[in-house]
C-alpha atoms as a PDB file:
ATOM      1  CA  UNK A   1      -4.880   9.130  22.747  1.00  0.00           C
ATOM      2  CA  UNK A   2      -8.274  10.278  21.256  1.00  0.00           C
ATOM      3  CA  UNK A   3     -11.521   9.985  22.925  1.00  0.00           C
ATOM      4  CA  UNK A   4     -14.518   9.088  21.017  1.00  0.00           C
ATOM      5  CA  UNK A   5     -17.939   9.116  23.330  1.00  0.00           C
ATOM      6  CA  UNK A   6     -16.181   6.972  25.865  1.00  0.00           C
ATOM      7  CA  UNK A   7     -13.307   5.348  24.609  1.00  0.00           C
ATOM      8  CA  UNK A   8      -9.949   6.443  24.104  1.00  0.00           C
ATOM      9  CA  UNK A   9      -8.462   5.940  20.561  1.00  0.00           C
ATOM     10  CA  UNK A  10      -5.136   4.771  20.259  1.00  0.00           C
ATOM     11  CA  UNK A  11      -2.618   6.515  17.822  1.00  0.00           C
ATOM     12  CA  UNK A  12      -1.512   2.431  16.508  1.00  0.00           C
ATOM     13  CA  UNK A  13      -3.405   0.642  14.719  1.00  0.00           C
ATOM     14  CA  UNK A  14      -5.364  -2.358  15.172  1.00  0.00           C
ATOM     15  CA  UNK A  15      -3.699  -5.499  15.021  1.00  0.00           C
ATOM     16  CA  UNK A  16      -5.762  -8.577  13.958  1.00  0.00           C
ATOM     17  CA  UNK A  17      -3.426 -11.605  15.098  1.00  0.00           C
ATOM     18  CA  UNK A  18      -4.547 -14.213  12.290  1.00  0.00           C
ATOM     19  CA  UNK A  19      -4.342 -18.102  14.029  1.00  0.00           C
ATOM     20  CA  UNK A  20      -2.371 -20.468  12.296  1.00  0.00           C
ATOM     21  CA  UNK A  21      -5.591 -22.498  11.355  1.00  0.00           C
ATOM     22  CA  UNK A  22      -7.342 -19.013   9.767  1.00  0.00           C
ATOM     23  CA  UNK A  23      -3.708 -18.368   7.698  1.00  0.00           C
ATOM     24  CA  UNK A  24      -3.790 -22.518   6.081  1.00  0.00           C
ATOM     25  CA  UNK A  25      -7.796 -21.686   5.528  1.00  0.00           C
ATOM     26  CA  UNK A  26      -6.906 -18.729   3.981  1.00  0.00           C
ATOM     27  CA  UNK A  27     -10.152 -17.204   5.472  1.00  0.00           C
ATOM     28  CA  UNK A  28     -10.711 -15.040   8.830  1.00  0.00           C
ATOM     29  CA  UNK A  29     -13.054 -16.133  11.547  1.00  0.00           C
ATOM     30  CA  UNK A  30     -16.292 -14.224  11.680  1.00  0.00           C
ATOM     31  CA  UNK A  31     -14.386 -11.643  14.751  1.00  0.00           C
ATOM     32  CA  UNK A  32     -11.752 -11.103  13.009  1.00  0.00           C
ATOM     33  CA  UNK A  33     -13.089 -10.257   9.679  1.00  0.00           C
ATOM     34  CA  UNK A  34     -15.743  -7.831  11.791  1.00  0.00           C
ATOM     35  CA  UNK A  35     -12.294  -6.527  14.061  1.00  0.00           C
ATOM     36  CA  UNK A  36     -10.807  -5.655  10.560  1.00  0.00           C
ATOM     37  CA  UNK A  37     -13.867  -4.246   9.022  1.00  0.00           C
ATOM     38  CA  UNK A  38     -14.629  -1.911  11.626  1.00  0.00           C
ATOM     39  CA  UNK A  39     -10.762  -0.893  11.588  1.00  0.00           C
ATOM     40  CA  UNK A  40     -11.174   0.302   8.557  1.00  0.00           C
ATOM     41  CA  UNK A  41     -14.103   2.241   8.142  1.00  0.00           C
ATOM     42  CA  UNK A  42     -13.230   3.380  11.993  1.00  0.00           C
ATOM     43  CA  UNK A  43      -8.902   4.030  11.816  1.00  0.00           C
ATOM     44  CA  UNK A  44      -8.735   3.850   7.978  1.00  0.00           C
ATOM     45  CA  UNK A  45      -6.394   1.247   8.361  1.00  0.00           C
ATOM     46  CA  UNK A  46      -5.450  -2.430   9.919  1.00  0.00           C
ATOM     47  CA  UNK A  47      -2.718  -5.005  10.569  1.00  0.00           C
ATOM     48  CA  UNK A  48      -3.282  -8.846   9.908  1.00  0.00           C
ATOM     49  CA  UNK A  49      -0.362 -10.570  11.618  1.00  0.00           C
ATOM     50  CA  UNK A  50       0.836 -14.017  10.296  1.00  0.00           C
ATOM     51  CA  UNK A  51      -0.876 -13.111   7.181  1.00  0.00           C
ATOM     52  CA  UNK A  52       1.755 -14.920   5.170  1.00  0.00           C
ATOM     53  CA  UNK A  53       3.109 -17.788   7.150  1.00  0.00           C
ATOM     54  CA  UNK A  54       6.169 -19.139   4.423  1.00  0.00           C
ATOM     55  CA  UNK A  55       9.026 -15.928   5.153  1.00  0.00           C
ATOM     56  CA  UNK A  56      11.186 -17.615   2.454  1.00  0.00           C
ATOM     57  CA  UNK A  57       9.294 -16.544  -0.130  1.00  0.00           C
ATOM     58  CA  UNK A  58       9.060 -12.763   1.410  1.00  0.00           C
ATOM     59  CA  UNK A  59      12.937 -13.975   2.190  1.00  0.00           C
ATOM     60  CA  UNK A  60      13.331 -14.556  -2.058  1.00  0.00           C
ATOM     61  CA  UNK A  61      11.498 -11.768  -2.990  1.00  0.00           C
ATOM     62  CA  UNK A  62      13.476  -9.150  -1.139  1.00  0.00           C
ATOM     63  CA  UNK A  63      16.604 -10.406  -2.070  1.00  0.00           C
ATOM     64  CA  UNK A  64      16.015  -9.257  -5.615  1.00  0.00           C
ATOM     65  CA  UNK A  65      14.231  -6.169  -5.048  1.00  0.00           C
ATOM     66  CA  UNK A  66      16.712  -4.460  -3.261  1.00  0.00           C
ATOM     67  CA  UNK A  67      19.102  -5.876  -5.780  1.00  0.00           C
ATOM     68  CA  UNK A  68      16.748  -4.063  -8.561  1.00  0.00           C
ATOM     69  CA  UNK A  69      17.016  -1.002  -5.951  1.00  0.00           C
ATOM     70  CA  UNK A  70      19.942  -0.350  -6.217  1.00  0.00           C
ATOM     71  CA  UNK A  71      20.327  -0.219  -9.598  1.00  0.00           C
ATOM     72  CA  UNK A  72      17.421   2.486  -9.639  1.00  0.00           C
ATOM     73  CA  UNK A  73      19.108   4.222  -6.885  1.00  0.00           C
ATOM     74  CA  UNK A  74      22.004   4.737  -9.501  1.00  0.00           C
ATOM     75  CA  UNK A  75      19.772   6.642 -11.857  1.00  0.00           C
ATOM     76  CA  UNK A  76      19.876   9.618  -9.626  1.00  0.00           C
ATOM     77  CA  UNK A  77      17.400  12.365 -11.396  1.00  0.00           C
ATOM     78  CA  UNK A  78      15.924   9.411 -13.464  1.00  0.00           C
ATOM     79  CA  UNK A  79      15.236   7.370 -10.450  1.00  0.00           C
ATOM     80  CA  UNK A  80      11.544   6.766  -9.475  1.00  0.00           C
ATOM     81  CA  UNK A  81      11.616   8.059  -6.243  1.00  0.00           C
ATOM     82  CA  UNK A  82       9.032   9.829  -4.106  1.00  0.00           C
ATOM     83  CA  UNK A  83       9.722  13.189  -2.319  1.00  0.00           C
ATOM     84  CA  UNK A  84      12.543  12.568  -1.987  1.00  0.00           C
ATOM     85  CA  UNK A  85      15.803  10.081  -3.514  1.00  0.00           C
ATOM     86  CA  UNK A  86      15.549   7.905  -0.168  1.00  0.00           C
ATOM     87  CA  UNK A  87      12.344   6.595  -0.664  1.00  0.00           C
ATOM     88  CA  UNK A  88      11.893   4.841  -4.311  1.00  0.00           C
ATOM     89  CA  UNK A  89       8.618   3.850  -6.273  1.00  0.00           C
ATOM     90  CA  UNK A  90       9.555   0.213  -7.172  1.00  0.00           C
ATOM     91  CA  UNK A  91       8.075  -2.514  -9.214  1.00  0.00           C
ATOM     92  CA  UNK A  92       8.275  -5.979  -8.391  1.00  0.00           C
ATOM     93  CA  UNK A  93       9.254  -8.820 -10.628  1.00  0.00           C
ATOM     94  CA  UNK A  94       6.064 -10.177 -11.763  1.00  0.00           C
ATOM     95  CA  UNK A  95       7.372 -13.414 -13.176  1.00  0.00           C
ATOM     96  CA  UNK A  96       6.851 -16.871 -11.941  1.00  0.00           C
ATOM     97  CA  UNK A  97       9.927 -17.586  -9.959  1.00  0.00           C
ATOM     98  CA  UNK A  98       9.481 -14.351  -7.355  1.00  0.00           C
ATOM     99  CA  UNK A  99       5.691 -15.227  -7.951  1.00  0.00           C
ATOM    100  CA  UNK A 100       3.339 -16.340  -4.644  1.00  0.00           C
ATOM    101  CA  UNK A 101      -0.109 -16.384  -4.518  1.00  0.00           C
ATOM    102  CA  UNK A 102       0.165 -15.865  -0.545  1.00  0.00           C
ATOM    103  CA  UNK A 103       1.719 -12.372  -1.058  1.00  0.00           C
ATOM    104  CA  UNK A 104       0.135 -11.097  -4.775  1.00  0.00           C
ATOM    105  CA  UNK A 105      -2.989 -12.516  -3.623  1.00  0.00           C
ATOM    106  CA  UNK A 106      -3.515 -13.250  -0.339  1.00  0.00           C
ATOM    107  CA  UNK A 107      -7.025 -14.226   0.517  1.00  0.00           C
ATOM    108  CA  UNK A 108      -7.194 -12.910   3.898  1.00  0.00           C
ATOM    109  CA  UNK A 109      -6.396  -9.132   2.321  1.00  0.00           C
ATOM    110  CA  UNK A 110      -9.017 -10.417  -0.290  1.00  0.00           C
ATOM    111  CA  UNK A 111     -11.292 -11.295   2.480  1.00  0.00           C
ATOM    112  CA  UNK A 112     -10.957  -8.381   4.106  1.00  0.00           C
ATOM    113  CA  UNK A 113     -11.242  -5.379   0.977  1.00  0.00           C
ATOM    114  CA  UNK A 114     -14.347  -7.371   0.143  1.00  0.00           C
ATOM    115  CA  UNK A 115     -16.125  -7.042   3.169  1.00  0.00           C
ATOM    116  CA  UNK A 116     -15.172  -3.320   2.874  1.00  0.00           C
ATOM    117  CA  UNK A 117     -15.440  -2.612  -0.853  1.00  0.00           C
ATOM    118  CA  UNK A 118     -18.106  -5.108  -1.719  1.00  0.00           C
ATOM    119  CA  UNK A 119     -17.569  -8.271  -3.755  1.00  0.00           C
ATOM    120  CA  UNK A 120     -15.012  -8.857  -5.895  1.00  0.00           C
ATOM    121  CA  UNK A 121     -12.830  -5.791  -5.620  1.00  0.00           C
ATOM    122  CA  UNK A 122     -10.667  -4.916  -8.885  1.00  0.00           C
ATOM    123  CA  UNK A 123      -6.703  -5.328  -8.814  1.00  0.00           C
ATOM    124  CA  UNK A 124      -5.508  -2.464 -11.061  1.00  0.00           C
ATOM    125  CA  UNK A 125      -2.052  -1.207  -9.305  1.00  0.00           C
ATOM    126  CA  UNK A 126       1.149  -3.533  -8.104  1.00  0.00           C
ATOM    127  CA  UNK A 127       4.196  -2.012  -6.792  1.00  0.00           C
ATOM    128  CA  UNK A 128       6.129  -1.163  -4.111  1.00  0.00           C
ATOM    129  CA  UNK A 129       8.205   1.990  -2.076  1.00  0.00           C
ATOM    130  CA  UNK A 130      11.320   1.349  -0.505  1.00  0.00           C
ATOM    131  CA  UNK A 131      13.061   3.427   1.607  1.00  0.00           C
ATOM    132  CA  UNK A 132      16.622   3.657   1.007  1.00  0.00           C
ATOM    133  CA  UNK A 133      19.407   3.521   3.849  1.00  0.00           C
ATOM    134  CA  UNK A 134      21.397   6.715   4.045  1.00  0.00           C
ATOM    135  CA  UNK A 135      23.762   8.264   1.450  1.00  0.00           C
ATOM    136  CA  UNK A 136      26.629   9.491   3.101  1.00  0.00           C
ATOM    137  CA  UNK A 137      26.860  13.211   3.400  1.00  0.00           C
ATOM    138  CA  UNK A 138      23.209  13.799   2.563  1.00  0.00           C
ATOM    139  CA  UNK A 139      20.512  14.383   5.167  1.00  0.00           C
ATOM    140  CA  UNK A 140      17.837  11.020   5.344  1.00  0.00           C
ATOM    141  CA  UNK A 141      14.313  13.194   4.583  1.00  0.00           C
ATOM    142  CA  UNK A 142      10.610  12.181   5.116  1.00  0.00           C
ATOM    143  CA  UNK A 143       8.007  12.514   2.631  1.00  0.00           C
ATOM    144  CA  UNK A 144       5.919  15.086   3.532  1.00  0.00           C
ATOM    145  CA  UNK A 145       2.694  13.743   4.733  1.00  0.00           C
ATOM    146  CA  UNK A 146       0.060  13.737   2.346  1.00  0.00           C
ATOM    147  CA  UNK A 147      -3.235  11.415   0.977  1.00  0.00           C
ATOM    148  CA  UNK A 148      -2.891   9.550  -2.414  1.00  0.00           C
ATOM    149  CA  UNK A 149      -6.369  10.780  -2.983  1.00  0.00           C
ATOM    150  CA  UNK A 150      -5.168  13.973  -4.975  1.00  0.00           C
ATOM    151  CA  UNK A 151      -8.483  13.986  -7.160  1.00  0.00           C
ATOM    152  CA  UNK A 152     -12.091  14.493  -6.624  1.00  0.00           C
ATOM    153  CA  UNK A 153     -13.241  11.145  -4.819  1.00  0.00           C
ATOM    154  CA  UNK A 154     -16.338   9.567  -3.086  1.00  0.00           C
ATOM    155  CA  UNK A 155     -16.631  10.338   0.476  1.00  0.00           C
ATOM    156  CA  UNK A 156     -16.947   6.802   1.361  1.00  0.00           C
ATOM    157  CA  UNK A 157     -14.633   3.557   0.416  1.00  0.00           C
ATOM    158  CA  UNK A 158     -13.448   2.788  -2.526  1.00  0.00           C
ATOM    159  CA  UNK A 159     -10.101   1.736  -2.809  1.00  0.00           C
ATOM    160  CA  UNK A 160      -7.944   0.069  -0.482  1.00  0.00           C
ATOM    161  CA  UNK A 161      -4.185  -0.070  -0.189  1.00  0.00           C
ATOM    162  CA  UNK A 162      -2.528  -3.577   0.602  1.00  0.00           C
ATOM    163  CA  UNK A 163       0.554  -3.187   1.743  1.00  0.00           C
ATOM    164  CA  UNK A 164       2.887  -6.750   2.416  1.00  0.00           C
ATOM    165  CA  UNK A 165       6.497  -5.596   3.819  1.00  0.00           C
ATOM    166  CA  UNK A 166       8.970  -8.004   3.070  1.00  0.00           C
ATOM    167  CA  UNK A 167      11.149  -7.645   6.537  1.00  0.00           C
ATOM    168  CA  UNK A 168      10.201  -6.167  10.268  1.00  0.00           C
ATOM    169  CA  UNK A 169       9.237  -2.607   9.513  1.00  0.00           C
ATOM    170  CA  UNK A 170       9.957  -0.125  12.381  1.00  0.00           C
ATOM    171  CA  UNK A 171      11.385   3.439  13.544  1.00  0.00           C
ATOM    172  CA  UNK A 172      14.941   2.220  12.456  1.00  0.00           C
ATOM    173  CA  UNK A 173      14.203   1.080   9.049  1.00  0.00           C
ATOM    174  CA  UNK A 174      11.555   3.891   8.166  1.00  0.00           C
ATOM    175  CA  UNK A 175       8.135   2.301   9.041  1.00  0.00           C
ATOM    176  CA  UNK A 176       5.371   4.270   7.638  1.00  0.00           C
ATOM    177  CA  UNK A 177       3.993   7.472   9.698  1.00  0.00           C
ATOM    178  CA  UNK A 178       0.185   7.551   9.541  1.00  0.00           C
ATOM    179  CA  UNK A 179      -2.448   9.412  10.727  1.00  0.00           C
ATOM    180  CA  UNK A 180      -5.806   7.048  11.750  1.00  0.00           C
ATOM    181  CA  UNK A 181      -9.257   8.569  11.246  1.00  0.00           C
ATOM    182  CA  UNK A 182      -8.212  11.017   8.360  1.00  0.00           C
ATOM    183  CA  UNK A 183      -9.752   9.135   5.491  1.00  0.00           C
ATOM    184  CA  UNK A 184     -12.831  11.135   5.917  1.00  0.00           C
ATOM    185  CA  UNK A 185     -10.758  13.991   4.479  1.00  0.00           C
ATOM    186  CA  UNK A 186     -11.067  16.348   0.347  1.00  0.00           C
ATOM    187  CA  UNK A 187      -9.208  18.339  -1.925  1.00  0.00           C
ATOM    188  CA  UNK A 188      -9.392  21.293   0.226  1.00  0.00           C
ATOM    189  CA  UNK A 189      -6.938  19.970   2.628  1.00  0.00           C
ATOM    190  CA  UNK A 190      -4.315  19.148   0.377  1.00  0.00           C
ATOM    191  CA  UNK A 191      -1.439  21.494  -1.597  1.00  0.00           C
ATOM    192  CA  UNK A 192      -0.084  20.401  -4.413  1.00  0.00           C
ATOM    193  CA  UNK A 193      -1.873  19.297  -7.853  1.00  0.00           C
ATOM    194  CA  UNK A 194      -2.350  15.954  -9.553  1.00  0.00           C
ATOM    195  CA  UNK A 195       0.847  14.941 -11.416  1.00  0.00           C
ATOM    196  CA  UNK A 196       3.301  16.810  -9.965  1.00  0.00           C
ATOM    197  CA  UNK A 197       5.781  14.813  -7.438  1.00  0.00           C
ATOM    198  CA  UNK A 198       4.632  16.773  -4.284  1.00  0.00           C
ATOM    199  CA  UNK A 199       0.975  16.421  -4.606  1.00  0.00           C
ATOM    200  CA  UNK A 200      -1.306  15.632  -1.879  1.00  0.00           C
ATOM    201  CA  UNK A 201       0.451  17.150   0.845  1.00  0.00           C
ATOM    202  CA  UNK A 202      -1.593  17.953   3.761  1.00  0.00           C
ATOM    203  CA  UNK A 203      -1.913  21.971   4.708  1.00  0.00           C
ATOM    204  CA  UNK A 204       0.828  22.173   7.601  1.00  0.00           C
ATOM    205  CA  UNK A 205      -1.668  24.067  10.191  1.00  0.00           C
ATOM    206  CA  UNK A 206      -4.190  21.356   9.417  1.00  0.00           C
ATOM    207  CA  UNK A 207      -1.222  18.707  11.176  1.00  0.00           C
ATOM    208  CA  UNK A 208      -0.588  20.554  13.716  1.00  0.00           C
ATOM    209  CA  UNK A 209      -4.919  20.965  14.950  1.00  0.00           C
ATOM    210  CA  UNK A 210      -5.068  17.048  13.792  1.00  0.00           C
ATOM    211  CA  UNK A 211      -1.586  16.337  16.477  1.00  0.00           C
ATOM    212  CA  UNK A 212      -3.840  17.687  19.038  1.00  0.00           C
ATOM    213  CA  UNK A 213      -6.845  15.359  18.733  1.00  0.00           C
ATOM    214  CA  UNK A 214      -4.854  11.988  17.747  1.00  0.00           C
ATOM    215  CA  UNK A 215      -1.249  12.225  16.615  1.00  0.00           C
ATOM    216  CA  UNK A 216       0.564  10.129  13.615  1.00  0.00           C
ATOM    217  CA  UNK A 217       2.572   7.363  14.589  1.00  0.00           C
ATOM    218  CA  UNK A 218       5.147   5.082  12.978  1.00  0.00           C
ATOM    219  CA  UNK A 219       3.857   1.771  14.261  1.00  0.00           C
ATOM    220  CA  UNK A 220       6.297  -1.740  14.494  1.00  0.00           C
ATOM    221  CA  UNK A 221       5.021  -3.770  11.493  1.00  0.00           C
ATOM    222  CA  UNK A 222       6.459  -7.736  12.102  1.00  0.00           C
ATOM    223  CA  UNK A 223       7.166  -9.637   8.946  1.00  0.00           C
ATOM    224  CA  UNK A 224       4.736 -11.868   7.749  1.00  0.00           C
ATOM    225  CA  UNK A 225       1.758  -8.805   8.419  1.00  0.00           C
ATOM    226  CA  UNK A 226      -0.511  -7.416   5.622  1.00  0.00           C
ATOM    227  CA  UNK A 227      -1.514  -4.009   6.079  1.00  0.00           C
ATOM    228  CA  UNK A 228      -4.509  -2.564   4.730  1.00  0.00           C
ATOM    229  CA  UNK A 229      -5.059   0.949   4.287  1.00  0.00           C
ATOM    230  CA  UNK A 230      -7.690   3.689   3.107  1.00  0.00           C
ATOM    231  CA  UNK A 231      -6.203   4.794  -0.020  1.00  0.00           C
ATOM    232  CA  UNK A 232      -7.516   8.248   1.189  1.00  0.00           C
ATOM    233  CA  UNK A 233      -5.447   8.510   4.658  1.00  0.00           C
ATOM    234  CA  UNK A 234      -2.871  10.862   5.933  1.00  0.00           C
ATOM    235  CA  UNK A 235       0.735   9.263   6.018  1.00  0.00           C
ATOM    236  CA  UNK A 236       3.894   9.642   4.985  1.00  0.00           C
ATOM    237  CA  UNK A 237       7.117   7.729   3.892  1.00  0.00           C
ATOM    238  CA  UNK A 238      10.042   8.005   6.746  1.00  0.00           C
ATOM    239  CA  UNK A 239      13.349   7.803   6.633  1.00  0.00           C
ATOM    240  CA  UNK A 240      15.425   4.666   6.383  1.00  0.00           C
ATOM    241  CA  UNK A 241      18.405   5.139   9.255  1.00  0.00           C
ATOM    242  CA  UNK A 242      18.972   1.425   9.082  1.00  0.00           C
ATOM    243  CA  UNK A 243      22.341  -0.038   6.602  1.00  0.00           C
ATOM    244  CA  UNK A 244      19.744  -2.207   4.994  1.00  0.00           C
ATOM    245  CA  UNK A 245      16.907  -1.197   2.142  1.00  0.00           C
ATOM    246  CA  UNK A 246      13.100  -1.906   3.382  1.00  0.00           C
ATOM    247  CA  UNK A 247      10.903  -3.030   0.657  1.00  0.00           C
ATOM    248  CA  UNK A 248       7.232  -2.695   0.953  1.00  0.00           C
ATOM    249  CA  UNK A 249       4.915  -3.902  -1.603  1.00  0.00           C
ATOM    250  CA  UNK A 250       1.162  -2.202  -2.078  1.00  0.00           C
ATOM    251  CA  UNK A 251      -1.622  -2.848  -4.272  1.00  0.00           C
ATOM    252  CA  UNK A 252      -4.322  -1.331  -4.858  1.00  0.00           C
ATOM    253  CA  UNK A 253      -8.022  -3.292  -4.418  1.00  0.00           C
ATOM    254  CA  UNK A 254     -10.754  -0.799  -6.125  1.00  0.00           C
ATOM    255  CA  UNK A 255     -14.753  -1.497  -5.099  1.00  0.00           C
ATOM    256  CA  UNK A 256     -15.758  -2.867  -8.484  1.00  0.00           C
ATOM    257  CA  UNK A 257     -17.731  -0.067  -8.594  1.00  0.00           C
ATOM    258  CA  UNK A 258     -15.045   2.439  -9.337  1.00  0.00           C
ATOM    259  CA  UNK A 259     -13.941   2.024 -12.767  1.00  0.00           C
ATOM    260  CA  UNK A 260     -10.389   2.922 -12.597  1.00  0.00           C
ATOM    261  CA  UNK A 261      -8.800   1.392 -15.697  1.00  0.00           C
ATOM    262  CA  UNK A 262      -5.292   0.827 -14.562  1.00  0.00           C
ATOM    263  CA  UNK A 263      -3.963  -2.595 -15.427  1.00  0.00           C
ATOM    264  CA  UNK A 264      -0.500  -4.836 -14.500  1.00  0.00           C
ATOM    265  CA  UNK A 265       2.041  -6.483 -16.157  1.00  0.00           C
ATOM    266  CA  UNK A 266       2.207 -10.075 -15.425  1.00  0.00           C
ATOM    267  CA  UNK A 267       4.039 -13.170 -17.069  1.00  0.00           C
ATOM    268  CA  UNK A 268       1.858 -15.442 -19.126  1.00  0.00           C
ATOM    269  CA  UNK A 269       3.370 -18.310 -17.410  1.00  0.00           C
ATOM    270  CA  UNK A 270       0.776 -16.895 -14.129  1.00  0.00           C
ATOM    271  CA  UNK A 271      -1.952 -16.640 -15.850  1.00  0.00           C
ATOM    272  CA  UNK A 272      -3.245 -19.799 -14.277  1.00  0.00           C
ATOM    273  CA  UNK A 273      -2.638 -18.961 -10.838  1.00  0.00           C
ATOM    274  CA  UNK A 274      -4.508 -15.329 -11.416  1.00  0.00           C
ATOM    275  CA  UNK A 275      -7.387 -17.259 -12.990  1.00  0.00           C
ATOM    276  CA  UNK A 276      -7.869 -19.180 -10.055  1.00  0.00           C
ATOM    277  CA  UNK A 277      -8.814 -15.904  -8.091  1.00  0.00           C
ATOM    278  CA  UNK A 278     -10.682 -14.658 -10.182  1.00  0.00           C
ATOM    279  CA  UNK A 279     -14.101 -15.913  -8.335  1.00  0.00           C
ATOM    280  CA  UNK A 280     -13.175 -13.217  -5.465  1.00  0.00           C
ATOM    281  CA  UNK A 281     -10.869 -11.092  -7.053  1.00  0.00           C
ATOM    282  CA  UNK A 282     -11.050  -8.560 -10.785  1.00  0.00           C
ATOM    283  CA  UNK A 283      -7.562  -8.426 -11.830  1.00  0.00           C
ATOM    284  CA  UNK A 284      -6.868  -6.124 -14.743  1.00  0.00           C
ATOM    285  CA  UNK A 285      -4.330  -7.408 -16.434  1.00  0.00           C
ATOM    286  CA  UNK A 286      -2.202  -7.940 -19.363  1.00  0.00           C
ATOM    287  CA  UNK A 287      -0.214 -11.233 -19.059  1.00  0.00           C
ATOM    288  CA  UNK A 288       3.363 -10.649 -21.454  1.00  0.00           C
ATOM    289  CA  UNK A 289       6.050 -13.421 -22.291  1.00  0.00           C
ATOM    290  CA  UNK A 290       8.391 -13.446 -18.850  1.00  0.00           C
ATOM    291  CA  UNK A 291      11.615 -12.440 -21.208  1.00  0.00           C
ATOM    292  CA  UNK A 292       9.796  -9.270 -22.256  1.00  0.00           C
ATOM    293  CA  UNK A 293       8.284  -8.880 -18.571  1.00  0.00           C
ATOM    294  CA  UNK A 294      11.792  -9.193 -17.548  1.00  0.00           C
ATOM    295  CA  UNK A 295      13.249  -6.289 -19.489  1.00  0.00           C
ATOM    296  CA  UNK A 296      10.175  -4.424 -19.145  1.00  0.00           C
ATOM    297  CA  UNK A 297       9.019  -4.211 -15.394  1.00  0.00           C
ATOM    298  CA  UNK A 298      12.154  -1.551 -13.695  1.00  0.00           C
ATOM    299  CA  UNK A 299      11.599   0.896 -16.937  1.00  0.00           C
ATOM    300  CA  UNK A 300       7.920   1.858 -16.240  1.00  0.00           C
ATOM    301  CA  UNK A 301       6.411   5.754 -15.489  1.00  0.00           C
ATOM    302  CA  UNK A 302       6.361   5.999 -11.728  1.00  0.00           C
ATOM    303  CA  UNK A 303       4.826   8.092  -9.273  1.00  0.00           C
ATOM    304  CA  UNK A 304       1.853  10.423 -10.490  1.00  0.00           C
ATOM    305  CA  UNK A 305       2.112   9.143 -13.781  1.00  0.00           C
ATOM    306  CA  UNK A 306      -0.325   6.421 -12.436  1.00  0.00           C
ATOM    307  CA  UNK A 307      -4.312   7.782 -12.655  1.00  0.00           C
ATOM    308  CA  UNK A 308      -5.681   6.535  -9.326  1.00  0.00           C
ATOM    309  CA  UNK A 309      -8.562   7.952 -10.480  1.00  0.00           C
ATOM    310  CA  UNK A 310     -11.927   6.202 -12.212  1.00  0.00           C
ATOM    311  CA  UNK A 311     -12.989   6.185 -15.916  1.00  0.00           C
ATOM    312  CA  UNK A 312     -15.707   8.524 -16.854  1.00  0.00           C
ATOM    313  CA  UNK A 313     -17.158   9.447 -13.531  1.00  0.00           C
ATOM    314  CA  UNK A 314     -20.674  10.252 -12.960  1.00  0.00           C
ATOM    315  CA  UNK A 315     -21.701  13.916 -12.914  1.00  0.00           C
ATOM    316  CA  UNK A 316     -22.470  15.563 -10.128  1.00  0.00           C
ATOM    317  CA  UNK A 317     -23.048  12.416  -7.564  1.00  0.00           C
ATOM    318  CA  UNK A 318     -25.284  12.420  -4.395  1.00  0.00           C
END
């Protein structure tokens, strides 16, 4: 626990439990969206629960990603993997059959990175990490913890993380390890330089003052949840000790502010459905023939090779 004035911070998150009439509306109540808000700019992170009501399309999804996993698993060295070979980078198939709007574009995230952000947020990044269950006669690793912030950035908001797992995420199954209320955080904390694999780790003495004030934890995430996190917070990807892979998705939402020119891969057969959101949502994107998005989307640079950075900054900001 971590007291602030007069009340004691919890090391879990905030979980917003979105009502059954709020996930068919596809919009939050007034609390909710101010319980989520104030999450954010307080924890650097919150749950929605019951985000996504229909599991058998999280159900469909998963079945081929960790299909597609292990077949990236098998590139050993030329794997995308994080860290460490456990826990993989992974895209997800962006084509119309695996497609649904309530996952890719979920308006309660929407609803939420907006109120953060500001309108209309920009959709630049889809893809996913999933931690692998253990090889035999190799030691199951955690990522070191570190921000994905590994550049110069503005000391307030700008991009948001929206993470959808695709099963219960817990201890067993390597649920994420994070570290509320270190969003405010710069460069100085951090070892480790843009594009190489281990950048953004957090200075170990720096983990060990922060475990005194409010410790990490590795929170129970049910199925069905959206998280949203401060792309600038302390966490770090945990070990899988389960038999089964966990896939997690995450996007990236951008305040439109922040030119970052990243852009995704989508089927032209969606380009209707991604049109539709347009009037809350900027999505970047370049919309390829689903046979060429099919032979396309496991073969992309991974990792660091991704500039989470913006386009021709502004010198020397206020």
């Amino acid at each position: 626990m971590f007291r602030q004035g007069t009340q004691t911070l919890s090391s879990l998150p905030v979980v917003v439990k979105v009502s059954a009439s709020e996930a068919l509306k596809g919009r939050l109540s007034w609390q909710n969206l101010e319980l989520a808000t104030r999450a954010i700019h307080r924890d650097g992170l919150v749950v929605l629960k019951n985000a996504i009501t229909d599991h058998s399309k999280l159900d469909r999804l998963n079945q081929k990603m960790i299909s597609d996993a292990k077949l990236l698993q098998s590139r050993g060295e030329d794997s995308p993997y994080n860290y460490n070979k456990g826990n993989i980078q992974q895209d997800p198939p962006m084509m119309s059959q695996y497609f649904h709007s309530s996952i890719f574009l979920n308006p309660l995230a929407t609803q939420v990175t907006s109120s953060v952000l500001g309108p209309r947020p920009r959709w630049t990044f889809c893809s996913g990490n999933t931690a692998m269950p253990p090889t035999p006669g190799e030691e199951p690793l955690a990522q070191p913890t570190h921000s994905d912030a590994d550049f110069e950035h503005p000391h307030c908001p700008f991009a948001l993380v929206v993470n959808v797992p695709l099963v219960d995420m817990n201890v067993q199954n390597g649920s994420t390890d994070i570290w509320l209320g270190t969003q405010h955080g710069n460069l100085s904390m951090q070892e480790g330089k843009h594009g190489e694999r281990a950048s953004g780790r957090i200075k170990k003495e720096l983990l060990e003052e922060r475990t005194k004030i409010r410790p990490s934890s590795q929170p129970e995430i049910s199925k069905g949840s959206v998280v949203i996190r401060d792309l600038r917070l302390w966490h770090g990807g945990m070990p899988n000790l389960s038999d089964k892979s966990r896939v997690m998705l995450a996007f990236i939402h951008y305040a439109a502010w922040f030119r970052n020119a990243m852009r995704i891969e989508l089927s032209d057969k969606l380009m209707n459905v991604v049109q539709e959101a347009g009037k809350d949502l900027q999505v970047q994107a370049d919309f390829i023939p689903e046979a060429e998005l099919e032979k396309r989307y496991l073969n992309r640079p991974f990792g660091n090779a991704y500039k989470f950075d913006q386009e021709d900054p502004i010198p020397n900001p206020p």
